[in-house]
PDB file of N, CA and C in Angstrom:
ATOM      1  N   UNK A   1       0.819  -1.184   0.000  1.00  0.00           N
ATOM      2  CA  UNK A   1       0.000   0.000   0.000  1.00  0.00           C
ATOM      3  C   UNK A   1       0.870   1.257   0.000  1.00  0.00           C
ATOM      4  N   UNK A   2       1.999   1.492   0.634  1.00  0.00           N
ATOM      5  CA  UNK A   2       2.673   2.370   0.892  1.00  0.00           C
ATOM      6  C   UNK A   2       3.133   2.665  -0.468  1.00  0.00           C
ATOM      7  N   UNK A   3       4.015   1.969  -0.877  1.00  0.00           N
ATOM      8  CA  UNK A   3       4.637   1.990  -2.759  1.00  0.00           C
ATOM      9  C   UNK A   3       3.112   2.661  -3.559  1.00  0.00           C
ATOM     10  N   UNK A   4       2.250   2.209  -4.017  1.00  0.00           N
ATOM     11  CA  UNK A   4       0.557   2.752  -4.293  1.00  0.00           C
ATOM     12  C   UNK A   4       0.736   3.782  -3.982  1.00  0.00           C
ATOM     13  N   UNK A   5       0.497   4.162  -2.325  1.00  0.00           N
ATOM     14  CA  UNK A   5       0.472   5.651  -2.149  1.00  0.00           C
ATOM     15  C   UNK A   5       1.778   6.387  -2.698  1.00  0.00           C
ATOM     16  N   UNK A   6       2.985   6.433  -2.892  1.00  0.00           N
ATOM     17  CA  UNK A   6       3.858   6.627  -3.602  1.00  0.00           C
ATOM     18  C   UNK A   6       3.609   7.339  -4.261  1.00  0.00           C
ATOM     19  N   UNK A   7       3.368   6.179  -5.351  1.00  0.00           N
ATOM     20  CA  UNK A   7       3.136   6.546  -6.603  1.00  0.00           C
ATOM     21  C   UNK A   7       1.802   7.405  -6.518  1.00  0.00           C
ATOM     22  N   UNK A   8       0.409   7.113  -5.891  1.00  0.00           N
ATOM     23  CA  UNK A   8      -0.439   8.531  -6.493  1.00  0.00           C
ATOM     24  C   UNK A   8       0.076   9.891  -5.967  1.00  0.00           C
ATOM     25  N   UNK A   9       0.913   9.965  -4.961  1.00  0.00           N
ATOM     26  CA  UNK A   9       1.670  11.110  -4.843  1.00  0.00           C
ATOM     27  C   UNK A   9       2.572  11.472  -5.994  1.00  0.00           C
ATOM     28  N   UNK A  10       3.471  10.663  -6.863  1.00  0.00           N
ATOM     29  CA  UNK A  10       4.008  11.208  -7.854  1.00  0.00           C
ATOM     30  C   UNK A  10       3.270  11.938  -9.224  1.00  0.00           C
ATOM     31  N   UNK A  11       2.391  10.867  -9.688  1.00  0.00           N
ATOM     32  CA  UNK A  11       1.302  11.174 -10.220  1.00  0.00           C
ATOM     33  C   UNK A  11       0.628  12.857 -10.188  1.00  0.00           C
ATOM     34  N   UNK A  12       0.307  13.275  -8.675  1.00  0.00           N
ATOM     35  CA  UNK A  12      -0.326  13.849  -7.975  1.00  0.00           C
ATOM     36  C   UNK A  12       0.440  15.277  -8.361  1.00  0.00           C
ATOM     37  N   UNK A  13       1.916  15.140  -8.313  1.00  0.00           N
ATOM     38  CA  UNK A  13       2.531  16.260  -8.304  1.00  0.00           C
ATOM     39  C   UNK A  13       3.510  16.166  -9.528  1.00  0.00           C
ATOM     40  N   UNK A  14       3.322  15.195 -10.639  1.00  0.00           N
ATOM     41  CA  UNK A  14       3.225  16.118 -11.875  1.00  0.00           C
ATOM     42  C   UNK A  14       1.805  16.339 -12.559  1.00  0.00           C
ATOM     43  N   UNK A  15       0.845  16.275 -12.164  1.00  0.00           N
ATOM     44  CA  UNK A  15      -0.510  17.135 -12.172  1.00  0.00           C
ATOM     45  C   UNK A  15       0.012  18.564 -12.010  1.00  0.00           C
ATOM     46  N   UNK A  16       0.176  18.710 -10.765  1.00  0.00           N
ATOM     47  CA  UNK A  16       0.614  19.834 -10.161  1.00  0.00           C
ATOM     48  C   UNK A  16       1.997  20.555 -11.242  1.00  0.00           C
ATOM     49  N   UNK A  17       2.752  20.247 -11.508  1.00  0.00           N
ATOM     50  CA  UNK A  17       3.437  20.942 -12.614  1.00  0.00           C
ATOM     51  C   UNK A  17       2.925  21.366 -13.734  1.00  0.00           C
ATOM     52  N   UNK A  18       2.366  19.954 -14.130  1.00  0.00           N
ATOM     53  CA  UNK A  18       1.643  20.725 -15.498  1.00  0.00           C
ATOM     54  C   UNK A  18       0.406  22.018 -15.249  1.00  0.00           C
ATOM     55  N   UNK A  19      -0.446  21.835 -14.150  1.00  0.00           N
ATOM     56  CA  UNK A  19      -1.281  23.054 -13.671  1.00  0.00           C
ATOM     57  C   UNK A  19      -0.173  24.327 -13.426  1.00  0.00           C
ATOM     58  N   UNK A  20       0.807  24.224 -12.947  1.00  0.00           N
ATOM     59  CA  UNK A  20       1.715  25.641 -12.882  1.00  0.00           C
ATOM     60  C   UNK A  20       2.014  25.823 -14.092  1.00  0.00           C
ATOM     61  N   UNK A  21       2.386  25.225 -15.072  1.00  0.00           N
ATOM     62  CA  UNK A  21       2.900  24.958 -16.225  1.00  0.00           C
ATOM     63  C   UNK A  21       1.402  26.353 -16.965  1.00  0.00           C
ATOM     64  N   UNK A  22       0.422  25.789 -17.193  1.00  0.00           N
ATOM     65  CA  UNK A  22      -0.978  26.282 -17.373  1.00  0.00           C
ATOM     66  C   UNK A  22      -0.872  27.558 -16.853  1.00  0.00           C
ATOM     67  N   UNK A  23      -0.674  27.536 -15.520  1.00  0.00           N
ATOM     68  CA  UNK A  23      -1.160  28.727 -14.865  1.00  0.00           C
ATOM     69  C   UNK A  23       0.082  29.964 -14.808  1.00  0.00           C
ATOM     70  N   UNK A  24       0.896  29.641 -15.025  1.00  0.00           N
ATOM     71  CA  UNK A  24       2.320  30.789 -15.320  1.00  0.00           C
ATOM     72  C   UNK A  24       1.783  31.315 -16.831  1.00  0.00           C
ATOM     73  N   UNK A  25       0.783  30.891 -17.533  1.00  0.00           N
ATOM     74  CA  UNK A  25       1.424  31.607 -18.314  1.00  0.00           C
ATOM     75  C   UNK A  25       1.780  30.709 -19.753  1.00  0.00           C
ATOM     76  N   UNK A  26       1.660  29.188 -19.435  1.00  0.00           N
ATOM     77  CA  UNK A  26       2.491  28.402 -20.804  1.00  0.00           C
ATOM     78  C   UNK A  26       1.384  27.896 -21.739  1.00  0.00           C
ATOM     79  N   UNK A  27       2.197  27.463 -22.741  1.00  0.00           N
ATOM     80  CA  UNK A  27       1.178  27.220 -24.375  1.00  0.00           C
ATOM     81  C   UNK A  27      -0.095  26.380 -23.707  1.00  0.00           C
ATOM     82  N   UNK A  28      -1.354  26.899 -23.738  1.00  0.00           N
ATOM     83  CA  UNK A  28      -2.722  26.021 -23.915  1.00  0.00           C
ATOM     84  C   UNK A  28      -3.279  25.438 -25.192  1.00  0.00           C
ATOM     85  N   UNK A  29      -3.784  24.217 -24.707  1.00  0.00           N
ATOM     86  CA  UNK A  29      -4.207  23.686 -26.009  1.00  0.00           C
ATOM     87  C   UNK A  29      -5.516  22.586 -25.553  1.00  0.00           C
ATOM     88  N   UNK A  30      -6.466  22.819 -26.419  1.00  0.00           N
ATOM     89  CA  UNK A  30      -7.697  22.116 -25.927  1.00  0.00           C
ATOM     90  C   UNK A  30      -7.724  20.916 -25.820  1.00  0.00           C
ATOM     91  N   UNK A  31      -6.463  20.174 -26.578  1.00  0.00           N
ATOM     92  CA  UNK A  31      -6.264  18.993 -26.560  1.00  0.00           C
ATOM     93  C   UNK A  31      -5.484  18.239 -25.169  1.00  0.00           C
ATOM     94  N   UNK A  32      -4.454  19.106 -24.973  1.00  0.00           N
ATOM     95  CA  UNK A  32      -3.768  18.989 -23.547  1.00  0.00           C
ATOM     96  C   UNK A  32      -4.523  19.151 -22.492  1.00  0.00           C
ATOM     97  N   UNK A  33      -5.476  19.904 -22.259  1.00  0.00           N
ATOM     98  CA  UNK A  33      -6.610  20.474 -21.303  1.00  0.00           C
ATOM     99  C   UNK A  33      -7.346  18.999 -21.159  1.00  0.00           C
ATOM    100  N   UNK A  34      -7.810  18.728 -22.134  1.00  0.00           N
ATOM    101  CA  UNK A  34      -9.029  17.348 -22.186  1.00  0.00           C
ATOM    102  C   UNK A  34      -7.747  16.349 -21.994  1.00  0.00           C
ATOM    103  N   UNK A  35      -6.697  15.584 -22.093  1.00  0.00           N
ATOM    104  CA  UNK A  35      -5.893  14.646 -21.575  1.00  0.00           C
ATOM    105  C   UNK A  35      -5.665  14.832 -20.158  1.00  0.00           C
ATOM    106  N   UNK A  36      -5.686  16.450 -19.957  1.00  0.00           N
ATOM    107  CA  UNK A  36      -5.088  16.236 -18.337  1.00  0.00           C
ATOM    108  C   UNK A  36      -6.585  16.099 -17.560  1.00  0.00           C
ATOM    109  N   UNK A  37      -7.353  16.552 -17.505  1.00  0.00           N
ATOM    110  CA  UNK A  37      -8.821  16.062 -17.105  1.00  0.00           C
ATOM    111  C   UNK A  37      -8.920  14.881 -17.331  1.00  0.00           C
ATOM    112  N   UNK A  38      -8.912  13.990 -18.070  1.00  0.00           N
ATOM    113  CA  UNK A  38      -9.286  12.462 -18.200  1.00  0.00           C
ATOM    114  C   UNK A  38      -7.951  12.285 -17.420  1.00  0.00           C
ATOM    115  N   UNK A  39      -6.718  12.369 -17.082  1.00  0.00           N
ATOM    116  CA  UNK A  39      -5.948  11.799 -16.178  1.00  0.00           C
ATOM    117  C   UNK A  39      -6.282  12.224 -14.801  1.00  0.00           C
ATOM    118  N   UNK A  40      -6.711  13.516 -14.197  1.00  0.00           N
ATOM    119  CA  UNK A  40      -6.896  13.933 -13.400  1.00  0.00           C
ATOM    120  C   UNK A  40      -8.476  12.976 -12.543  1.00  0.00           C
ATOM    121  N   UNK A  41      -9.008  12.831 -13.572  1.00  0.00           N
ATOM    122  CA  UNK A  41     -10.764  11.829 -13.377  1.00  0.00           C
ATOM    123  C   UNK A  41     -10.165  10.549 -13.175  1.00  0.00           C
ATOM    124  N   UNK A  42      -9.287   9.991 -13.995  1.00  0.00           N
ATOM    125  CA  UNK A  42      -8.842   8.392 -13.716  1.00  0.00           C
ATOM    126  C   UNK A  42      -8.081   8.550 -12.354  1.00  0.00           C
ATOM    127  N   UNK A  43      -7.316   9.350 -11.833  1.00  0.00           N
ATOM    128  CA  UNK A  43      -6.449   9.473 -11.073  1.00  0.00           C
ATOM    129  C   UNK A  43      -7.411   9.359  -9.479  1.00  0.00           C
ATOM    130  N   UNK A  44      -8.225  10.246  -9.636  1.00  0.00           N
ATOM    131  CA  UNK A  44      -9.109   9.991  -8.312  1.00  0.00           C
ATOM    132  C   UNK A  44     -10.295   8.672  -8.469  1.00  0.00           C
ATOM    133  N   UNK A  45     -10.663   8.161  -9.906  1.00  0.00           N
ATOM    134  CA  UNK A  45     -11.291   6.793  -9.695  1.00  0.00           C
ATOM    135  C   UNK A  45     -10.640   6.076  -9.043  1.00  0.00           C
ATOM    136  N   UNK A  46      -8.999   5.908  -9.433  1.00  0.00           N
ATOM    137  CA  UNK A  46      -8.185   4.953  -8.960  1.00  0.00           C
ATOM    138  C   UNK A  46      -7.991   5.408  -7.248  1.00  0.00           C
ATOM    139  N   UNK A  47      -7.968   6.195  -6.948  1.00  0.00           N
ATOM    140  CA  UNK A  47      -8.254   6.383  -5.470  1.00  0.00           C
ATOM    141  C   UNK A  47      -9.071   6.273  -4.434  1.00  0.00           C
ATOM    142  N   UNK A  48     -10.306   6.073  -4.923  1.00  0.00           N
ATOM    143  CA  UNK A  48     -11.438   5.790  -4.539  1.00  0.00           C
ATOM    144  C   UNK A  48     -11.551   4.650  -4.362  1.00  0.00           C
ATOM    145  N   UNK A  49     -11.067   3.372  -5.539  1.00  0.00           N
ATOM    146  CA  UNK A  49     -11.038   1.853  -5.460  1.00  0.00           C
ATOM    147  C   UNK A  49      -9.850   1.784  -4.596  1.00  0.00           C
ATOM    148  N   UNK A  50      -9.105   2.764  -4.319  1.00  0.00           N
ATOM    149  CA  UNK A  50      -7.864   2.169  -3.330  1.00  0.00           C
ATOM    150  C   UNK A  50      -8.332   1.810  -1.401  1.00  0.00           C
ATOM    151  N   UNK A  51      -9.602   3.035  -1.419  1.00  0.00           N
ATOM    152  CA  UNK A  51      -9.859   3.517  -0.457  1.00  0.00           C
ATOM    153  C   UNK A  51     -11.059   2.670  -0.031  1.00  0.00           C
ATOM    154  N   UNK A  52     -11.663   2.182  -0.946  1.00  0.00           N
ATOM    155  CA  UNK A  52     -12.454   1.405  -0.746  1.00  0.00           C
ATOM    156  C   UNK A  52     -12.498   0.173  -0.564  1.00  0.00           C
ATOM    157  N   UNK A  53     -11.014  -0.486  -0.949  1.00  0.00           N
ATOM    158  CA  UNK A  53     -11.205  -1.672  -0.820  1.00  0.00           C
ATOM    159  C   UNK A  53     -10.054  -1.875   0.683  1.00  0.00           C
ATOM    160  N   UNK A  54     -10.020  -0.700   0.887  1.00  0.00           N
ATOM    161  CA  UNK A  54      -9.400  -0.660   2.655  1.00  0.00           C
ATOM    162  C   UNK A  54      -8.142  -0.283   2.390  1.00  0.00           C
ATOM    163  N   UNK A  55      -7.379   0.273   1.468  1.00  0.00           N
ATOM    164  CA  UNK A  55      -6.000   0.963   1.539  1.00  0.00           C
ATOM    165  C   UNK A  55      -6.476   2.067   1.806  1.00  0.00           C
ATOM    166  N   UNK A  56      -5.108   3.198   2.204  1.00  0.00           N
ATOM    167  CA  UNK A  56      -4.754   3.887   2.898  1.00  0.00           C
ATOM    168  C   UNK A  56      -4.035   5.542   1.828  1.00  0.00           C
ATOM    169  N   UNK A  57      -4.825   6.310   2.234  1.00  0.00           N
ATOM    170  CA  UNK A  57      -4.429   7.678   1.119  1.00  0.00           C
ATOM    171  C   UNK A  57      -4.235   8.676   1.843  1.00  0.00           C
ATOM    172  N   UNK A  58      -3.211   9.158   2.089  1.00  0.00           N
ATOM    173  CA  UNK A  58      -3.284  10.560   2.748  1.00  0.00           C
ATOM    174  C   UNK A  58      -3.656  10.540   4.662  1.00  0.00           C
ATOM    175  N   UNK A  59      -3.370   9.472   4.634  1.00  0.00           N
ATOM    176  CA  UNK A  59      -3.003   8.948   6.155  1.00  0.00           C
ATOM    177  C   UNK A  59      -4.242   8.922   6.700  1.00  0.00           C
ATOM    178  N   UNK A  60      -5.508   7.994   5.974  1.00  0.00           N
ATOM    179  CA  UNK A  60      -6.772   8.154   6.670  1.00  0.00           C
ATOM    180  C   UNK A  60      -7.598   6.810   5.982  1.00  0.00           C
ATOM    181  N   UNK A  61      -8.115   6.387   6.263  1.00  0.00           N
ATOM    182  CA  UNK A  61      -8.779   5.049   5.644  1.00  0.00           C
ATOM    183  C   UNK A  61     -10.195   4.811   5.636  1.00  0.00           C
ATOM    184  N   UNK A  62     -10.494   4.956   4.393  1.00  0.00           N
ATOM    185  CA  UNK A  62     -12.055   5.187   3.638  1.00  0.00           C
ATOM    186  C   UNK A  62     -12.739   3.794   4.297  1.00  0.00           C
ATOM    187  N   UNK A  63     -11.882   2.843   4.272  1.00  0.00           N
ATOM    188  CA  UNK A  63     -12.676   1.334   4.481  1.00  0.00           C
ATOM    189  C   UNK A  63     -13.075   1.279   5.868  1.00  0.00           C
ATOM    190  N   UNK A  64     -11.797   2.120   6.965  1.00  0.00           N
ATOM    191  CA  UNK A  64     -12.760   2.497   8.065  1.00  0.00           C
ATOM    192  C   UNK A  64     -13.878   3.148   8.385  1.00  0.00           C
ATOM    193  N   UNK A  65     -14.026   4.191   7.597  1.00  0.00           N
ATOM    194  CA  UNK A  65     -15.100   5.181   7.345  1.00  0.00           C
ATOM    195  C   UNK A  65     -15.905   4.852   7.191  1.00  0.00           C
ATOM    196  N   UNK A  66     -16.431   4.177   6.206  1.00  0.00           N
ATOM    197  CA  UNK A  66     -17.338   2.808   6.088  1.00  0.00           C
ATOM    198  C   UNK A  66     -17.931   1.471   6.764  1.00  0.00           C
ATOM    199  N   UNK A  67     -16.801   1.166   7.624  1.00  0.00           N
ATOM    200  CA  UNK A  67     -17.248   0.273   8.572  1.00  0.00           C
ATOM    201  C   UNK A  67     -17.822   0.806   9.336  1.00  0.00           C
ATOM    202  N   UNK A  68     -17.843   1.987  10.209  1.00  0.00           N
ATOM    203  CA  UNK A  68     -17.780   2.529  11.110  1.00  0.00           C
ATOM    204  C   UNK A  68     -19.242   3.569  10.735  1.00  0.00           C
ATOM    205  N   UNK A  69     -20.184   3.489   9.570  1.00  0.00           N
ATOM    206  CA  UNK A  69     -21.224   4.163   9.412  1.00  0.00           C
ATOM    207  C   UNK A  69     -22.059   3.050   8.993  1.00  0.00           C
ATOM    208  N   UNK A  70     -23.325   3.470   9.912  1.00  0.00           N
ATOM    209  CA  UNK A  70     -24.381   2.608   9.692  1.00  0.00           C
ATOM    210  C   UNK A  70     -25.420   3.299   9.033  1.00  0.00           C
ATOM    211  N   UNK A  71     -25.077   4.298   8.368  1.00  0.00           N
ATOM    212  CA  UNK A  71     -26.090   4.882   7.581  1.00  0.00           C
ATOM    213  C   UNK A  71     -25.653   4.909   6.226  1.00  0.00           C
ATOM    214  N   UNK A  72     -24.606   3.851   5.674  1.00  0.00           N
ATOM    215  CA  UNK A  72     -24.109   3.358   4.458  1.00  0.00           C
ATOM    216  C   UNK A  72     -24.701   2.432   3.716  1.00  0.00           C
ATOM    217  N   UNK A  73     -25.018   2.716   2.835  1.00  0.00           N
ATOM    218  CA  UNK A  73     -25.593   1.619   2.116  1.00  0.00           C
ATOM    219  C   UNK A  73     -25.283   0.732   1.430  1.00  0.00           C
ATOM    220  N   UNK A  74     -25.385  -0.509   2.124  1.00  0.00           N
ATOM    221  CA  UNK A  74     -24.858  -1.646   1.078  1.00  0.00           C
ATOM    222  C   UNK A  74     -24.901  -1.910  -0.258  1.00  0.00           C
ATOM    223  N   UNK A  75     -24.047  -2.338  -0.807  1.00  0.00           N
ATOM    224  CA  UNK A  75     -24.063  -2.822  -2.499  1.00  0.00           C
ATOM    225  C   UNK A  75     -23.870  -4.488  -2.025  1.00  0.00           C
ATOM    226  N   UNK A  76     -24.868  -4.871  -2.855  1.00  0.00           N
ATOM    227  CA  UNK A  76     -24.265  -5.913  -3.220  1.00  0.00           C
ATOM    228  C   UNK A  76     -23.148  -6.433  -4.691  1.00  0.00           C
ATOM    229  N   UNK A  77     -22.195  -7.030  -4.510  1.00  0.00           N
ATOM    230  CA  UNK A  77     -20.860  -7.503  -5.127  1.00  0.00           C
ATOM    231  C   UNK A  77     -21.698  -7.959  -6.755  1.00  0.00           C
ATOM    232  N   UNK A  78     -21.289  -7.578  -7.869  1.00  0.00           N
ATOM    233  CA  UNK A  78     -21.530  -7.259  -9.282  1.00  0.00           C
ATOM    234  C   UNK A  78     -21.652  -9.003  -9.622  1.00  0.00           C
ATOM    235  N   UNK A  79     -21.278  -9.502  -9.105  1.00  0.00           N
ATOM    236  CA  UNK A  79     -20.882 -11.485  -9.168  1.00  0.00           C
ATOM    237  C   UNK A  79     -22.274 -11.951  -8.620  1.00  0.00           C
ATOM    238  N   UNK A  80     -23.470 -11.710  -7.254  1.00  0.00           N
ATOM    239  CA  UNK A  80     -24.110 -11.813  -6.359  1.00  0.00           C
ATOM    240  C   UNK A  80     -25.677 -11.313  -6.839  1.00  0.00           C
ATOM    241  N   UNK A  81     -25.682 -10.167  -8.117  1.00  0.00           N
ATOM    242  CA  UNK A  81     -26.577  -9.953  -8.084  1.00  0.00           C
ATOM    243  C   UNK A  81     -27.634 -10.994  -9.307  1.00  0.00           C
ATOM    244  N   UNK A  82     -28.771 -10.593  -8.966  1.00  0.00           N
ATOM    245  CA  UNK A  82     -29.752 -11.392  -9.742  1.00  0.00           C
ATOM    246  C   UNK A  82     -30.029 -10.953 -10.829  1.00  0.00           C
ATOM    247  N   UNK A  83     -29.809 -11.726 -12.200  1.00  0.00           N
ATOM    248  CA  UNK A  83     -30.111 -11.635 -13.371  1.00  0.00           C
ATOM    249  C   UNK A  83     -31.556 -11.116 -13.739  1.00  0.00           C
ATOM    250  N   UNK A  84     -31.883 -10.260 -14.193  1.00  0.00           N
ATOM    251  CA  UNK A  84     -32.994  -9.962 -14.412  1.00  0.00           C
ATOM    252  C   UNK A  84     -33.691 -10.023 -16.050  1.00  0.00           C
ATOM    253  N   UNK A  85     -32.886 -10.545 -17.148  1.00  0.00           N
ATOM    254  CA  UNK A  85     -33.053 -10.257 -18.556  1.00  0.00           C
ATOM    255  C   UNK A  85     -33.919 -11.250 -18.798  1.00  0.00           C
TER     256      UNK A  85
END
């Protein structure tokens, strides 16, 4: 988990360059704009499944968060549910 968190910290902070990069002042392009948004959207999906399946982001743990609320609503597992077609 630790290596994971790592890495979305590296990830995390060349985001962060390329946004200074943007925001100083450097060449925009609608095409670069829409790549870094779809990385920026994948980047927190992938954090969310980290957090959810009980790893650890930013020194706090979603899977506890979850255990620990009873006003969460269960899913049932995509394998479990009933065919309806």
């Amino acid at each position: 988990m630790k290596k994971l968190s790592a890495e979305f910290g590296k990830i995390g902070s060349n985001l962060n360059q390329i946004a200074h990069h943007f925001n100083a002042g450097g060449a925009h392009s609608s095409y670069m704009y829409e790549q870094t948004q779809k990385a920026l959207s994948a980047l927190y999906a992938m954090k969310y499944e980290v957090e959810a399946t009980g790893g650890e982001f930013r020194g706090y743990s979603q899977a506890r968060l979850h255990r620990n609320s009873h006003s969460e609503k269960r899913v049932e597992p995509e394998n479990k549910r009933s065919n309806s077609i």
